[in-house]
Protein backbone atom coordinates (compact mmCIF):
# COMPACT_ATOMS: atom_id res chain seq x y z
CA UNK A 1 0.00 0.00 0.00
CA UNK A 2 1.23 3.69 -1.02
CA UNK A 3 2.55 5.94 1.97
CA UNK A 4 -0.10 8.61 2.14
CA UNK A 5 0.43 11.92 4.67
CA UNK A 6 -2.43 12.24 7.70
CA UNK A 7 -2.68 15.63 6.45
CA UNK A 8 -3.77 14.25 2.84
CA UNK A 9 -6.28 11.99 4.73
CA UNK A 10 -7.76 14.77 6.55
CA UNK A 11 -7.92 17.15 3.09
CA UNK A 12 -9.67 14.63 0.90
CA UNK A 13 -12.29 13.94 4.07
CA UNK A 14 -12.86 17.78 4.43
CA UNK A 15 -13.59 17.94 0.21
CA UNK A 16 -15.61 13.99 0.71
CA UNK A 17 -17.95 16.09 3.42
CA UNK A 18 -18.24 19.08 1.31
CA UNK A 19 -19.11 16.89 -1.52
CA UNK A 20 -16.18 17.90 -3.78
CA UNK A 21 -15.45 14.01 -4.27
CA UNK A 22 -16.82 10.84 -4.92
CA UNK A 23 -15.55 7.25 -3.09
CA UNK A 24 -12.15 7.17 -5.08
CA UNK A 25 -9.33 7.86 -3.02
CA UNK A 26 -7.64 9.71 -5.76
CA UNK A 27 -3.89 11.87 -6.07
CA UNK A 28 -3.49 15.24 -5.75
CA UNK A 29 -4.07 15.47 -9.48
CA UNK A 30 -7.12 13.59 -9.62
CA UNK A 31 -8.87 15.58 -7.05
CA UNK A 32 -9.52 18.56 -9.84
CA UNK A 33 -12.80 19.14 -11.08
CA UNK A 34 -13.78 17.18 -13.76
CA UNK A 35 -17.95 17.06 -14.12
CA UNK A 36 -20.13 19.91 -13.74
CA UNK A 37 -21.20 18.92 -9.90
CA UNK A 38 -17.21 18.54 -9.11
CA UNK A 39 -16.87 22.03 -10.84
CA UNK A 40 -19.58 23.77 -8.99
CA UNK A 41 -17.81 22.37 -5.59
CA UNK A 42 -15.10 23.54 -6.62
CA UNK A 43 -17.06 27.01 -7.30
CA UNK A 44 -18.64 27.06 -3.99
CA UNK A 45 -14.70 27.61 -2.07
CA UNK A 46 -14.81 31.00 -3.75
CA UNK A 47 -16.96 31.87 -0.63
CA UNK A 48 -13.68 31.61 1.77
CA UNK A 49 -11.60 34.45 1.96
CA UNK A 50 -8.38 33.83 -0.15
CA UNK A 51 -6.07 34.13 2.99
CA UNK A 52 -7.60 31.42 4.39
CA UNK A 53 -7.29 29.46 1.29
CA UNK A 54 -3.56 30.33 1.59
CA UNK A 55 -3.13 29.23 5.27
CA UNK A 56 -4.79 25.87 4.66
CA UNK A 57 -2.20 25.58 1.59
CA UNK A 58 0.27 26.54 3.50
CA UNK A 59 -0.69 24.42 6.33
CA UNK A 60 -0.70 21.34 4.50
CA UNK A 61 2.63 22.03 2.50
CA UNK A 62 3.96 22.84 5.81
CA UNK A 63 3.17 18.79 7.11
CA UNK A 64 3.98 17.66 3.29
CA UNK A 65 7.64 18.90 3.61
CA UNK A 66 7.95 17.51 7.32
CA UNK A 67 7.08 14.16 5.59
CA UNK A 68 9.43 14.19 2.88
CA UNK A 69 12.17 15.53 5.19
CA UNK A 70 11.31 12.35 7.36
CA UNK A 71 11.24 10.00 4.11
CA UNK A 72 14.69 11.19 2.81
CA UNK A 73 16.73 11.96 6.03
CA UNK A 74 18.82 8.59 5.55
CA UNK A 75 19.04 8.63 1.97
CA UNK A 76 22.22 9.69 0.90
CA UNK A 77 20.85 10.54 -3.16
CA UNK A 78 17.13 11.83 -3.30
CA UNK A 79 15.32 10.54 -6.33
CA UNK A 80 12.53 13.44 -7.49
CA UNK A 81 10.55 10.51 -9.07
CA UNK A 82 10.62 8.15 -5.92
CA UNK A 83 9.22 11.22 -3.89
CA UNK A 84 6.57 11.93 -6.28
CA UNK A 85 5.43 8.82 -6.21
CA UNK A 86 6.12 7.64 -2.66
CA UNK A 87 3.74 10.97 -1.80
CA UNK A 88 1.68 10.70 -4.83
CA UNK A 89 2.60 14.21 -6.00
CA UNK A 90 4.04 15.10 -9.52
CA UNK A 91 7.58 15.60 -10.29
CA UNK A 92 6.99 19.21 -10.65
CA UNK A 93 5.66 19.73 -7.28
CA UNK A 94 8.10 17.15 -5.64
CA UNK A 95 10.85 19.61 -7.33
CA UNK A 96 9.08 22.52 -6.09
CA UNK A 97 8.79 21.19 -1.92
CA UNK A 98 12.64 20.03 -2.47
CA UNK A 99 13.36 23.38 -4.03
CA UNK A 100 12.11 25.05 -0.05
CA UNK A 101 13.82 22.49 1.90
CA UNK A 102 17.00 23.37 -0.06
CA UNK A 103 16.64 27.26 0.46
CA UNK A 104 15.93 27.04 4.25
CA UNK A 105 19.20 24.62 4.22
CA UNK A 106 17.38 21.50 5.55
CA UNK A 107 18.36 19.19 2.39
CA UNK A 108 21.95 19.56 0.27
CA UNK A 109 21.17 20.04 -3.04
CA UNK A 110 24.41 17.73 -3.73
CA UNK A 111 22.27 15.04 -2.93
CA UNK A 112 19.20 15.32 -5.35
CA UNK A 113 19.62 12.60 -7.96
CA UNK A 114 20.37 13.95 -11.54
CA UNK A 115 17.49 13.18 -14.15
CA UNK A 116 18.19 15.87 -16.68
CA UNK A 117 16.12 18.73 -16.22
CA UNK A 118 14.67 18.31 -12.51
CA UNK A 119 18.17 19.35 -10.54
């Protein structure tokens, strides 16, 4: 079974109460809107104020780092693709959570694994 974060648990019951998704325990990219009821969920957030929006976000990227830091501490190379999928993220925003960890000094960026353009 996939590693998946509590805080991911918690998100996708939060959207399953609010009726944003169906049964499917989906990835970050599947939870999108993609009928015309997911779409008008999806609507009915513009009724929070956008700094709350942004504090959840940041909230949950917060706990998303603390879980890759945890998942990579005794690697000595990090591969972008294993943490994408280990976290069921894409590459892009695996690079992107690596990117902060590297800037605040908590990961070497000598040890991300080269795959062309991703380093």
């Amino acid at each position: 079974m996939k590693y998946r974060p509590p805080m991911m648990d918690r998100c996708m019951k939060m959207m399953k109460e609010r009726g944003c998704m169906g049964e499917k325990t989906p990835g970050i990219m599947d939870m999108r809107p993609t009928t015309q009821k997911d779409r008008q969920a999806a609507s009915d957030l513009g009724g929070y104020n956008q700094k709350e929006l942004e504090c959840l976000f940041e909230d949950w990227l917060l706990l998303l780092e603390d879980e890759i830091l945890l998942f990579v501490k005794d690697q000595t190379e990090i591969d972008l693709k294993q943490v994408s999928s280990h976290f069921s993220i894409s590459e892009n925003s695996a690079t992107f959570v690596i990117k902060r960890l590297i800037k605040r000094g908590e990961i070497n960026a000598a040890q991300i694994a080269e795959h062309g353009e991703n380093r």
